[in-house]
PDB file of N, CA and C in Angstrom:
ATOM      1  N   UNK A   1      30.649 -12.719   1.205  1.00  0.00           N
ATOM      2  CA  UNK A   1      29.695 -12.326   0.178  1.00  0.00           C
ATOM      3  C   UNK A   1      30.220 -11.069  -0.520  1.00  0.00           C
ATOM      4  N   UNK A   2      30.143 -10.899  -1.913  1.00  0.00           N
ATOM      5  CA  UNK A   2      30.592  -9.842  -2.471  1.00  0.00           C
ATOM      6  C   UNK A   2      29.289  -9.350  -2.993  1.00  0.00           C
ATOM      7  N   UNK A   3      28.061  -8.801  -2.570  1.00  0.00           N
ATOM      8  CA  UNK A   3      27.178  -8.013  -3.042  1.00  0.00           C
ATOM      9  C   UNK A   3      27.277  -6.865  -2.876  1.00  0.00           C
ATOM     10  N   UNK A   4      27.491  -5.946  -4.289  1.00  0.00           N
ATOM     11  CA  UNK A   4      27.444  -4.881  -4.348  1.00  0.00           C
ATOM     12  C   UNK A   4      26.548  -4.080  -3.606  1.00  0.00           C
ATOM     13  N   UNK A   5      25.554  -4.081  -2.750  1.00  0.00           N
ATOM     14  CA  UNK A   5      24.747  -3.632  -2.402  1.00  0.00           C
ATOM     15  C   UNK A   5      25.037  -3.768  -0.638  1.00  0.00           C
ATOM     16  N   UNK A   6      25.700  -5.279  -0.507  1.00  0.00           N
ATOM     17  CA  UNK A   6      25.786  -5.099   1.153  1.00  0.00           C
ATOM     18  C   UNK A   6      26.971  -4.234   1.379  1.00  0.00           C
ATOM     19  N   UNK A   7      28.042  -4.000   0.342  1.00  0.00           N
ATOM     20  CA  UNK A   7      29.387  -3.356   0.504  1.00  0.00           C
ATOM     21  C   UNK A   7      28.983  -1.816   0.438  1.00  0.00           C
ATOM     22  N   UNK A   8      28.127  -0.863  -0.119  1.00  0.00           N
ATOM     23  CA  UNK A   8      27.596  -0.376   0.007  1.00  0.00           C
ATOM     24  C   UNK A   8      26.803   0.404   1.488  1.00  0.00           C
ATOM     25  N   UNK A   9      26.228  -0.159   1.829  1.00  0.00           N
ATOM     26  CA  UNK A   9      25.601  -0.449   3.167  1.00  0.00           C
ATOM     27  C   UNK A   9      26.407  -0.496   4.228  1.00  0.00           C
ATOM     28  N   UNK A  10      27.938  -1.597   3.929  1.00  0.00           N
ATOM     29  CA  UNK A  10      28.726  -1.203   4.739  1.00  0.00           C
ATOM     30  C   UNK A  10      29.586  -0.415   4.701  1.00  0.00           C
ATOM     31  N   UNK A  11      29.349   0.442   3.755  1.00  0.00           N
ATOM     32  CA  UNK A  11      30.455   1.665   3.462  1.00  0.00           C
ATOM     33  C   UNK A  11      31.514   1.437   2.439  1.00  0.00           C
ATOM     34  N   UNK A  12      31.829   0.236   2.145  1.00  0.00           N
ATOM     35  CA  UNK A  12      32.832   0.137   0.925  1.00  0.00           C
ATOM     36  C   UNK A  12      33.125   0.567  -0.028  1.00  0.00           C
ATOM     37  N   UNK A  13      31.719   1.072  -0.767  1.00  0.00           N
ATOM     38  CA  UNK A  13      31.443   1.675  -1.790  1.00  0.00           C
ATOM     39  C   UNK A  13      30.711   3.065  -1.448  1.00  0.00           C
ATOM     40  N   UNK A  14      30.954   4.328  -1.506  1.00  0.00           N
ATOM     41  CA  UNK A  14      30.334   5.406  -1.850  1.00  0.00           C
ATOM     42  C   UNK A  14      29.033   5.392  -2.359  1.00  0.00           C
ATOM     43  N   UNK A  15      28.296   5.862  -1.583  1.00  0.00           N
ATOM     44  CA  UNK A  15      26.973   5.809  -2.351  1.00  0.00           C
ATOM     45  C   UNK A  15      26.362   7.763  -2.043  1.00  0.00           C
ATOM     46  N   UNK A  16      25.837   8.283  -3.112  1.00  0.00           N
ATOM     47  CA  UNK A  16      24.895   9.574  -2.572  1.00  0.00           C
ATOM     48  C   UNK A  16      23.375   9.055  -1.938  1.00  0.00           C
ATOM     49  N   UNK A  17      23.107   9.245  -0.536  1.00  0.00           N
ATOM     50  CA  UNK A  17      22.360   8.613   0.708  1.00  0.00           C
ATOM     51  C   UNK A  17      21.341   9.653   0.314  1.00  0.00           C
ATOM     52  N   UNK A  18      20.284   9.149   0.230  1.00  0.00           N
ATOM     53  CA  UNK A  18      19.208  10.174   0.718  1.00  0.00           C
ATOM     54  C   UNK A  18      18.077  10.046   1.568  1.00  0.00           C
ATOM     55  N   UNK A  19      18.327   8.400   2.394  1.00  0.00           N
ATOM     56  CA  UNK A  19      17.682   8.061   3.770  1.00  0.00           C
ATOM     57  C   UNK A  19      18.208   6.589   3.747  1.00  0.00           C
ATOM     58  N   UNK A  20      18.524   7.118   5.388  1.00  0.00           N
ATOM     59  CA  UNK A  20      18.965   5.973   6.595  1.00  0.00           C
ATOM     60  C   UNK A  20      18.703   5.746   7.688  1.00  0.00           C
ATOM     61  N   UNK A  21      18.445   4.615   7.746  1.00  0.00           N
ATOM     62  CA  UNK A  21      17.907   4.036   9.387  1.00  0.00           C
ATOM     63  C   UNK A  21      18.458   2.882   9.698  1.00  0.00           C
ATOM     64  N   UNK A  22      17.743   1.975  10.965  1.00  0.00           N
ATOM     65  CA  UNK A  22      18.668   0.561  10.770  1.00  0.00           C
ATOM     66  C   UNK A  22      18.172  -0.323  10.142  1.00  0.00           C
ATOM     67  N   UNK A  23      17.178  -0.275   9.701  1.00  0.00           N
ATOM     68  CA  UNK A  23      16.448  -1.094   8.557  1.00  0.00           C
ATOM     69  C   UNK A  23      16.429  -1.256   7.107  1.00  0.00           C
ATOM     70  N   UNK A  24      16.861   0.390   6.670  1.00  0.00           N
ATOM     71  CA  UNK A  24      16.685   0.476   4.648  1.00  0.00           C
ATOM     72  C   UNK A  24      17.990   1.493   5.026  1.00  0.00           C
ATOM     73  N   UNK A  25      18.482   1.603   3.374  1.00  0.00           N
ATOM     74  CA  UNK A  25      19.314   2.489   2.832  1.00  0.00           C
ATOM     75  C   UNK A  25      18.507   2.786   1.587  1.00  0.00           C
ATOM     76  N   UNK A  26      18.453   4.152   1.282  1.00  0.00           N
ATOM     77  CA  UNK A  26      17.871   4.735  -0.248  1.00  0.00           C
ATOM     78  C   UNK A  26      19.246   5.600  -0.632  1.00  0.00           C
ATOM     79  N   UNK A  27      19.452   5.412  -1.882  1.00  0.00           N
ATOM     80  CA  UNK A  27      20.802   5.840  -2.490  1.00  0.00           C
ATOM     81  C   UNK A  27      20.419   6.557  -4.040  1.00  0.00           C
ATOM     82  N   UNK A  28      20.945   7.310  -4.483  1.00  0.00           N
ATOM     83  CA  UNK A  28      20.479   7.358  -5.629  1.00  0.00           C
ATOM     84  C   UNK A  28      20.848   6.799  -6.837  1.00  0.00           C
ATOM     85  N   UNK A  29      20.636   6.227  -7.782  1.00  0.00           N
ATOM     86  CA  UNK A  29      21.017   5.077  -8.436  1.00  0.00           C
ATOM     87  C   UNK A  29      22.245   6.146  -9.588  1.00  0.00           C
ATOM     88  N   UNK A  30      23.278   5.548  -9.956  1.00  0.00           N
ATOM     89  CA  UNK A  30      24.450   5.755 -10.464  1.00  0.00           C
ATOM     90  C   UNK A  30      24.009   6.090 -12.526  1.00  0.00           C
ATOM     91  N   UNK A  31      23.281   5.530 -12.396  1.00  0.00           N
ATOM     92  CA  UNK A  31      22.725   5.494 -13.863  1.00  0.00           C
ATOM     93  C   UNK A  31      21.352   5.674 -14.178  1.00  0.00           C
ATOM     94  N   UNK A  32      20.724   6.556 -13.591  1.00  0.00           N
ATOM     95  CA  UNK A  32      19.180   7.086 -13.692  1.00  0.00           C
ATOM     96  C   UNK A  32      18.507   7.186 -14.851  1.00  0.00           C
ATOM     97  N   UNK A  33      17.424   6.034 -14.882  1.00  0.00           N
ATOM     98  CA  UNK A  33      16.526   6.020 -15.951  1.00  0.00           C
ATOM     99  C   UNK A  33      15.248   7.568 -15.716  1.00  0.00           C
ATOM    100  N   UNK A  34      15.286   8.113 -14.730  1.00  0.00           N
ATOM    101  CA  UNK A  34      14.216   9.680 -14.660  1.00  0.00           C
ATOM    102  C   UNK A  34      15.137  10.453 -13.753  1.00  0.00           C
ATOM    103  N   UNK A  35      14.456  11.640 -14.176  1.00  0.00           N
ATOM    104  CA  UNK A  35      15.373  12.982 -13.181  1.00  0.00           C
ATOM    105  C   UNK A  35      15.636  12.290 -11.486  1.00  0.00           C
ATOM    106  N   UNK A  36      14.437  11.817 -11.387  1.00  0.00           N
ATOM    107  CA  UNK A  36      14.871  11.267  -9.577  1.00  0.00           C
ATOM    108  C   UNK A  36      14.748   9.897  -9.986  1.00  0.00           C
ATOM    109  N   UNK A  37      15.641   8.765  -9.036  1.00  0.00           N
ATOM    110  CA  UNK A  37      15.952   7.859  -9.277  1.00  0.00           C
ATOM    111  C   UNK A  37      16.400   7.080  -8.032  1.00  0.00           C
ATOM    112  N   UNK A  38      15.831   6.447  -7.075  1.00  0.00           N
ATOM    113  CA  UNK A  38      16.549   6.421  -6.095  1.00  0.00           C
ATOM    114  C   UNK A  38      16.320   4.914  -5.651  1.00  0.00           C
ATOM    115  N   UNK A  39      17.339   4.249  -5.051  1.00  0.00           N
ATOM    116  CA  UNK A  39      17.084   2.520  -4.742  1.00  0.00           C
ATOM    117  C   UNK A  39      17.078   2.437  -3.480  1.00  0.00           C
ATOM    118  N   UNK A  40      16.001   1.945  -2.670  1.00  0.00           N
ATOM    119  CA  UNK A  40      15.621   1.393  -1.769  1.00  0.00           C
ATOM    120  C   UNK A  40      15.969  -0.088  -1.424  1.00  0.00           C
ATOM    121  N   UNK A  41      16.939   0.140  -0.213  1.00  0.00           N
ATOM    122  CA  UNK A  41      17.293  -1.219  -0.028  1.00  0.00           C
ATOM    123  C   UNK A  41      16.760  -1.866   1.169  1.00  0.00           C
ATOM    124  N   UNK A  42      17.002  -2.887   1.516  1.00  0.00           N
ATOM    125  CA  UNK A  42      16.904  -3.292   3.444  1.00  0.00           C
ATOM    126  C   UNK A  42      18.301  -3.637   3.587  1.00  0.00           C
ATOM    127  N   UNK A  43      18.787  -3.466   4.356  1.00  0.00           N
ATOM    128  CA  UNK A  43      19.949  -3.639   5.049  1.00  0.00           C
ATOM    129  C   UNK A  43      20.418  -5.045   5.615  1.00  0.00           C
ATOM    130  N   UNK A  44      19.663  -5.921   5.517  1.00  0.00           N
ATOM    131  CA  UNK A  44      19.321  -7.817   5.533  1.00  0.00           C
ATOM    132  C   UNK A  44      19.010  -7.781   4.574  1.00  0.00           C
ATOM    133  N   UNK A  45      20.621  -8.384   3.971  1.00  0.00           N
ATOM    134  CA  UNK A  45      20.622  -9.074   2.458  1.00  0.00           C
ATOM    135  C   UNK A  45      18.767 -10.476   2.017  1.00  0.00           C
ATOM    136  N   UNK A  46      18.521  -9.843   0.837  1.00  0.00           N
ATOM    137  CA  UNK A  46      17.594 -11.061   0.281  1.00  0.00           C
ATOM    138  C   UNK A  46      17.940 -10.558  -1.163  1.00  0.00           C
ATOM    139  N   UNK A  47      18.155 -12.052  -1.517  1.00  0.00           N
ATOM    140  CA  UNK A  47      18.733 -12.344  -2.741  1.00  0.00           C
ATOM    141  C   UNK A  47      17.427 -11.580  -3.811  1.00  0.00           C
ATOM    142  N   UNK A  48      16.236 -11.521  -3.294  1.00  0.00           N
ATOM    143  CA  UNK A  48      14.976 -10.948  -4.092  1.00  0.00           C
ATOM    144  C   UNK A  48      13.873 -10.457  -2.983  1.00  0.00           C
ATOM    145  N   UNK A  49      12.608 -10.616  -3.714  1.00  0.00           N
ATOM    146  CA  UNK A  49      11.845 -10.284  -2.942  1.00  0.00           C
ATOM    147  C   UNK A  49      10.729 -11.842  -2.539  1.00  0.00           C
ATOM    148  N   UNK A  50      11.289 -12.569  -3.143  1.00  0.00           N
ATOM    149  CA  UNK A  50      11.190 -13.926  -3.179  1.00  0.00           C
ATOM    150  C   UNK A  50      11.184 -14.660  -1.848  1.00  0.00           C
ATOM    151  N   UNK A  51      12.531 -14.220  -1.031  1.00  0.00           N
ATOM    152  CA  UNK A  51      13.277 -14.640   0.322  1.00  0.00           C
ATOM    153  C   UNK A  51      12.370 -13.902   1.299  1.00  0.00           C
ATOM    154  N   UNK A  52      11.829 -12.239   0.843  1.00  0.00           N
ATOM    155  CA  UNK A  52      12.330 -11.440   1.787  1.00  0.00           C
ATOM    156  C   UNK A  52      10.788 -11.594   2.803  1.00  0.00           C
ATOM    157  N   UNK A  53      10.776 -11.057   3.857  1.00  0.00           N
ATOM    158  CA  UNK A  53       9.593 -11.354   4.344  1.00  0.00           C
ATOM    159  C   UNK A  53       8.726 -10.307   4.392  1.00  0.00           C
ATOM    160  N   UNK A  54       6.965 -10.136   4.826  1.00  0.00           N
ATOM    161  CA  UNK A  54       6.717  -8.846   4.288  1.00  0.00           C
ATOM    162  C   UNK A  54       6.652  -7.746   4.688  1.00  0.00           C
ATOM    163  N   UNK A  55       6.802  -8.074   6.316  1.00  0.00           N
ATOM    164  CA  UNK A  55       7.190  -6.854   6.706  1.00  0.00           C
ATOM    165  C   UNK A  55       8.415  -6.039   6.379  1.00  0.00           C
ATOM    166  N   UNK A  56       9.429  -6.364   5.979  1.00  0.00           N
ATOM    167  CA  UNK A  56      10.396  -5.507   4.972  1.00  0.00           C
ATOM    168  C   UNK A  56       9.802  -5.052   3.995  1.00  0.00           C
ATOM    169  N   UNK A  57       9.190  -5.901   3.183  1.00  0.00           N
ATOM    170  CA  UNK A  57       8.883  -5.338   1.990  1.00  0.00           C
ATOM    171  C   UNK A  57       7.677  -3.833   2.522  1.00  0.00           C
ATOM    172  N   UNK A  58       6.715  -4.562   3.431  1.00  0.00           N
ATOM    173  CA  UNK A  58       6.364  -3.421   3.453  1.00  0.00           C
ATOM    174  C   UNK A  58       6.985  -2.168   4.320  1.00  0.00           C
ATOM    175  N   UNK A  59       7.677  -2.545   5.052  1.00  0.00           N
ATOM    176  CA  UNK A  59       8.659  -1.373   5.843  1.00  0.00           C
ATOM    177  C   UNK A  59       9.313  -0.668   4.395  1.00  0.00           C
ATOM    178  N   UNK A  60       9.740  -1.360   3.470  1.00  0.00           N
ATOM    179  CA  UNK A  60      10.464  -0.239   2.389  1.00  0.00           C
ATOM    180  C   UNK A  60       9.543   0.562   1.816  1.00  0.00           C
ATOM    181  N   UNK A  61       7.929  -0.043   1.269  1.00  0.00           N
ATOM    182  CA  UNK A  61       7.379   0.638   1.106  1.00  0.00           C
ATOM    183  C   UNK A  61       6.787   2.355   1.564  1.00  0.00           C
ATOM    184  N   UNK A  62       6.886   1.896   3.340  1.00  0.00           N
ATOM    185  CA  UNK A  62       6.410   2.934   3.979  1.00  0.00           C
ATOM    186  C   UNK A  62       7.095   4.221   4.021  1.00  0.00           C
ATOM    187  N   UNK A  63       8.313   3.700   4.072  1.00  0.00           N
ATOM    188  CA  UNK A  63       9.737   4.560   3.510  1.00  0.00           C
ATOM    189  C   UNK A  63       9.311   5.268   2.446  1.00  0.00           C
ATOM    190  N   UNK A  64       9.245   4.565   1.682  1.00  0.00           N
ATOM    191  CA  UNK A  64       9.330   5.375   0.301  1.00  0.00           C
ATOM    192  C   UNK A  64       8.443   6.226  -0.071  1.00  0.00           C
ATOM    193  N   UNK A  65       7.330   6.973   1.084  1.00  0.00           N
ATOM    194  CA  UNK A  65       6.272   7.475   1.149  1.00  0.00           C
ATOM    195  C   UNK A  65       7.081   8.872   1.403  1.00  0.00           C
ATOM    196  N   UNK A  66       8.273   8.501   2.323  1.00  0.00           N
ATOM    197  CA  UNK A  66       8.875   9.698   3.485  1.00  0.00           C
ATOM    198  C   UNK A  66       9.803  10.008   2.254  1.00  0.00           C
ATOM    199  N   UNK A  67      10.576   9.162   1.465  1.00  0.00           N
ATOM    200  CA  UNK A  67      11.125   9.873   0.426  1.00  0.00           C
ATOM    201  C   UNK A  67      10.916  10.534  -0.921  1.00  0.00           C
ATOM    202  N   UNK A  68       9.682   9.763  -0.973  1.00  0.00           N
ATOM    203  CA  UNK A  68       8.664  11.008  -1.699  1.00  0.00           C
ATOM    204  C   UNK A  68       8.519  12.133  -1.824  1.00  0.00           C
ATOM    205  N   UNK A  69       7.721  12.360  -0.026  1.00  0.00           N
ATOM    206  CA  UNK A  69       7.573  13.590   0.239  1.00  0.00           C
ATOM    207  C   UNK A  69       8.574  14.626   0.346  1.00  0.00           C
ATOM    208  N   UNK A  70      10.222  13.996   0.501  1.00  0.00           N
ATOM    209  CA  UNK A  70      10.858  14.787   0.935  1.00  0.00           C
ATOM    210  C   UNK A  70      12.044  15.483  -0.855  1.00  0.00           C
ATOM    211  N   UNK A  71      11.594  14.526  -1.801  1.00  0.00           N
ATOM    212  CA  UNK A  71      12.173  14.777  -3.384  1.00  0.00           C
ATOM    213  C   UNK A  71      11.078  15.442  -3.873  1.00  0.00           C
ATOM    214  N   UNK A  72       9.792  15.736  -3.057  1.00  0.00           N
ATOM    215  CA  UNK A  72       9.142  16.315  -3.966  1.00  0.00           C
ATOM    216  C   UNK A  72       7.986  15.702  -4.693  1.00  0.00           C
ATOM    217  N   UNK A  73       8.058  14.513  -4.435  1.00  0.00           N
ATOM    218  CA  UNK A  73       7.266  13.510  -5.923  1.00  0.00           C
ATOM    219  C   UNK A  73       6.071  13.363  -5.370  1.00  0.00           C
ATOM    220  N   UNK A  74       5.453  13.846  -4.386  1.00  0.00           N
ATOM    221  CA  UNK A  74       3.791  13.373  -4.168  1.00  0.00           C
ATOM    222  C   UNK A  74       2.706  14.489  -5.026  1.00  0.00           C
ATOM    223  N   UNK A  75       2.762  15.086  -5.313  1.00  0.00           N
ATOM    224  CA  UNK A  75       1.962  15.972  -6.052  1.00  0.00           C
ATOM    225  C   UNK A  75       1.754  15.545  -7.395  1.00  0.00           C
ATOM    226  N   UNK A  76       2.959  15.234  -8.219  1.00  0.00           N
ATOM    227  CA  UNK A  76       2.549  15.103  -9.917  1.00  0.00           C
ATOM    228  C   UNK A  76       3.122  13.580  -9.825  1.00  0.00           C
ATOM    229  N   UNK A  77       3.679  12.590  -8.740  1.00  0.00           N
ATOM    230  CA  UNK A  77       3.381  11.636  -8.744  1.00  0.00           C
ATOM    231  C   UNK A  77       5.013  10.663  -9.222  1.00  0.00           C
ATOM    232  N   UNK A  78       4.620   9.077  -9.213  1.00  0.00           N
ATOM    233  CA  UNK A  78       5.848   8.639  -9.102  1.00  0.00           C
ATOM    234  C   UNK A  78       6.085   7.082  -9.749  1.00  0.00           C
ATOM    235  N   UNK A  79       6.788   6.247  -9.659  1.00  0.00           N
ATOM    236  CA  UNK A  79       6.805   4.515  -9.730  1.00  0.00           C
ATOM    237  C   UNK A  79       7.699   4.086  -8.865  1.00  0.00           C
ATOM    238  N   UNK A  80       6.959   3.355  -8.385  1.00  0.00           N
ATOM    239  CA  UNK A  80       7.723   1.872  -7.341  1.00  0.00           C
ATOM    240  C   UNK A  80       8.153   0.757  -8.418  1.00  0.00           C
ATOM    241  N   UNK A  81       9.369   0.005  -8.262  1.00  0.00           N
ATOM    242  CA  UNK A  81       9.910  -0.780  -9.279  1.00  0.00           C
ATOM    243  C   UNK A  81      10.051  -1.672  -8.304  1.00  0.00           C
ATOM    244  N   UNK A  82       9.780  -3.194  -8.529  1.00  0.00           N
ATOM    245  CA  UNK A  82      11.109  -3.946  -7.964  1.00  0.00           C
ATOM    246  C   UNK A  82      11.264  -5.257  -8.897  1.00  0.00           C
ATOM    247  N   UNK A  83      12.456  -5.455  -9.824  1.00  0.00           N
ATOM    248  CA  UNK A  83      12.496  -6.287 -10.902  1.00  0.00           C
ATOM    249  C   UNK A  83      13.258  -7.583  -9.645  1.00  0.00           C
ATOM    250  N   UNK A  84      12.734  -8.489 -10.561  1.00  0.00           N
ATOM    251  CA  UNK A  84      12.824 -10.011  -9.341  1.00  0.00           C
ATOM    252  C   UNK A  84      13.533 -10.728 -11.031  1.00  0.00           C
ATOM    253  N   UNK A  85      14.733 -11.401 -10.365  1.00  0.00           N
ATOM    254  CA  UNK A  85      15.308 -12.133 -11.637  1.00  0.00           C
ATOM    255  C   UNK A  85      15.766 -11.734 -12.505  1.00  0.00           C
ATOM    256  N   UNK A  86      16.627 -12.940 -13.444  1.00  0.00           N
ATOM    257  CA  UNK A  86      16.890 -12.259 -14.801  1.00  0.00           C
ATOM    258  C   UNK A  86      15.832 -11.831 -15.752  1.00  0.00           C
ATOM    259  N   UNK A  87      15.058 -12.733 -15.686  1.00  0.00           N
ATOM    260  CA  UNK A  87      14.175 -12.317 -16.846  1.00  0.00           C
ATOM    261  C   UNK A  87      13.276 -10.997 -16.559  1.00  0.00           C
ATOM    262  N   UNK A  88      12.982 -10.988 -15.520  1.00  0.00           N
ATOM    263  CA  UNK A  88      12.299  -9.359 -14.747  1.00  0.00           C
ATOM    264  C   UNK A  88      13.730  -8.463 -14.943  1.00  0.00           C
ATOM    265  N   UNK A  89      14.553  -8.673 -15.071  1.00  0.00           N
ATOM    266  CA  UNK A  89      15.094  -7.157 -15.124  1.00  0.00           C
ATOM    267  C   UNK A  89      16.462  -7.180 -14.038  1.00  0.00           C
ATOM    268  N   UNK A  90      16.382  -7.873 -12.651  1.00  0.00           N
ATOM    269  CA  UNK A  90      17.480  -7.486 -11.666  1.00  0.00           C
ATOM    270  C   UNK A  90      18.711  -7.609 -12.008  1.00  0.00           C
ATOM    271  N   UNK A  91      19.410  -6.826 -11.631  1.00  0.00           N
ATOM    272  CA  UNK A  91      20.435  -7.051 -11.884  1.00  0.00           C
ATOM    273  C   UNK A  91      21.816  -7.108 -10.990  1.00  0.00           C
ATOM    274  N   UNK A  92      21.338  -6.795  -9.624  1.00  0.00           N
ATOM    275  CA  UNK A  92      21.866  -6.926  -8.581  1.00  0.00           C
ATOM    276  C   UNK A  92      21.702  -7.611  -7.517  1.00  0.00           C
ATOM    277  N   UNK A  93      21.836  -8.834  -6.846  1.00  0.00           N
ATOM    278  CA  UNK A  93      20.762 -10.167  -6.505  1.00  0.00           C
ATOM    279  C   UNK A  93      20.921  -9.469  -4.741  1.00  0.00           C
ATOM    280  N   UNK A  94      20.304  -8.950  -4.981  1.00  0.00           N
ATOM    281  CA  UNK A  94      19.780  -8.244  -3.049  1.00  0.00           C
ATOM    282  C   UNK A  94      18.705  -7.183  -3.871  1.00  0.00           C
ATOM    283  N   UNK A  95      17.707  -7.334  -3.105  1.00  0.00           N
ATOM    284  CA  UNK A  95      15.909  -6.871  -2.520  1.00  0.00           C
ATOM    285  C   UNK A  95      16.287  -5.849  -2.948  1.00  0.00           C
ATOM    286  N   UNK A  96      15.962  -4.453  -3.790  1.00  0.00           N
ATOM    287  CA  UNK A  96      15.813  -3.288  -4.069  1.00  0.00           C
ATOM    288  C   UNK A  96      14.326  -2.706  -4.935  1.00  0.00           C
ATOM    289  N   UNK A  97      14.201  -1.810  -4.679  1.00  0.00           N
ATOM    290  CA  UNK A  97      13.419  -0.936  -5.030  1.00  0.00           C
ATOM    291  C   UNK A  97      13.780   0.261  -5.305  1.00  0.00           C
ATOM    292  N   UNK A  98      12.964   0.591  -6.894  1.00  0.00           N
ATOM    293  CA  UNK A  98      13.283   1.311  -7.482  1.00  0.00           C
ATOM    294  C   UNK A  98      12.232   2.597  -7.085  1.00  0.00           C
ATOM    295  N   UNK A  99      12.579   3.784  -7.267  1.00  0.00           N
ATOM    296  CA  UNK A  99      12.063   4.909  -6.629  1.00  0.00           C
ATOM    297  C   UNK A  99      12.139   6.003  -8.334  1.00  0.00           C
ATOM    298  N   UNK A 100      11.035   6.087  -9.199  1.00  0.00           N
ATOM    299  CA  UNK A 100      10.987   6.710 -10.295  1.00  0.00           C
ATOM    300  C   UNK A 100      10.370   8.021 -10.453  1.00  0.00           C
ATOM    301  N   UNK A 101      10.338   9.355 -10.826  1.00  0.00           N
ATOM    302  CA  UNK A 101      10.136  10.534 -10.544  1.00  0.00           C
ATOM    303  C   UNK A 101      10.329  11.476 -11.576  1.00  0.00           C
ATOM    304  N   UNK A 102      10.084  12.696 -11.342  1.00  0.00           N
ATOM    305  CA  UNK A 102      10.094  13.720 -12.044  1.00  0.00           C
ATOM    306  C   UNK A 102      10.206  13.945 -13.311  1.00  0.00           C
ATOM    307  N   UNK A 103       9.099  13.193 -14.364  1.00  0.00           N
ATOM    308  CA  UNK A 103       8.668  12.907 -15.492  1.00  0.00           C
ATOM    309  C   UNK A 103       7.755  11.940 -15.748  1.00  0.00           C
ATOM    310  N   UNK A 104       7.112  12.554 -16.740  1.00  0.00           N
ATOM    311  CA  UNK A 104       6.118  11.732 -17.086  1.00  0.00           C
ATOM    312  C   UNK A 104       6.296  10.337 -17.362  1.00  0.00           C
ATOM    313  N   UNK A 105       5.704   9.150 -16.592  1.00  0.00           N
ATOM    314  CA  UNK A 105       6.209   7.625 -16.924  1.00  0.00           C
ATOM    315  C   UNK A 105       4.851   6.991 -17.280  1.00  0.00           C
ATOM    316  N   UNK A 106       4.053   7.562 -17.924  1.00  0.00           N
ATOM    317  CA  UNK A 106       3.022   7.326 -18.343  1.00  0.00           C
ATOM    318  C   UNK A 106       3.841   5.506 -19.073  1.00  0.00           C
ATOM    319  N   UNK A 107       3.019   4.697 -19.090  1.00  0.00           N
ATOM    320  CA  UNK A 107       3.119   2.838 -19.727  1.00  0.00           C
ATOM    321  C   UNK A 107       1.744   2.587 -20.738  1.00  0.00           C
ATOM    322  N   UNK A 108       1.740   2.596 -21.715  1.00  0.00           N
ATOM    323  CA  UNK A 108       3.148   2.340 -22.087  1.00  0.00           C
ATOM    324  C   UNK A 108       3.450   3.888 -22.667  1.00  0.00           C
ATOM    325  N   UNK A 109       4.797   3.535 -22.657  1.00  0.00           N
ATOM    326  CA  UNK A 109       5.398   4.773 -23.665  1.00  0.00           C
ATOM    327  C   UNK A 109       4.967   4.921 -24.879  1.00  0.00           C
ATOM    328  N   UNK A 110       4.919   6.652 -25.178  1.00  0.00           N
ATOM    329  CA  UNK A 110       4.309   7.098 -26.629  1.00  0.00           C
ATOM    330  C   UNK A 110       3.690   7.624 -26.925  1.00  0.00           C
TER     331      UNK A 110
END
């Protein structure tokens, strides 16, 4: 398998880590749409969130409570992303979550 995301995970690729366990990797994304930006993965490839089952999904969630607190973002607040497909947005076919921050993301924009 060549997913950018499991090569990653297994070290192939450099990533800046900002939580690990044996379950998720959170990395910070290479091309940040807000000041904080960070992708939440599981470490058991799923092509989406389609495959994945829900206790992952919600294990990433719970995570992303702890990386919150620890960037700062629980006070003035944050977005959970997770684009499923082409037409949603993915663009990397393994389960991620997007971690959005430190600016206003008020929806719509304007």
């Amino acid at each position: 398998m060549n997913c950018l995301f499991c090569r990653i995970i297994k070290g192939e690729i450099p990533s800046d880590k900002v939580y690990e366990d044996d379950r998720v990797l959170a990395f910070r994304d290479i091309d940040p749409q807000a000041p904080t930006h960070i992708l939440i993965i599981p470490k058991q490839h799923y092509d989406s969130i389609l495959e994945a089952d829900p206790e992952t999904v919600a294990y990433m969630a719970e995570i992303s409570k702890k990386i919150a607190a620890a960037e700062g973002l629980c006070e003035k607040g944050f977005r959970l992303v997770i684009n499923t497909g082409e037409e949603g947005g993915q663009s990397v076919k393994h389960l991620h979550m997007h971690m959005l921050g430190g600016r206003s993301l008020q929806w719509p924009p304007g």
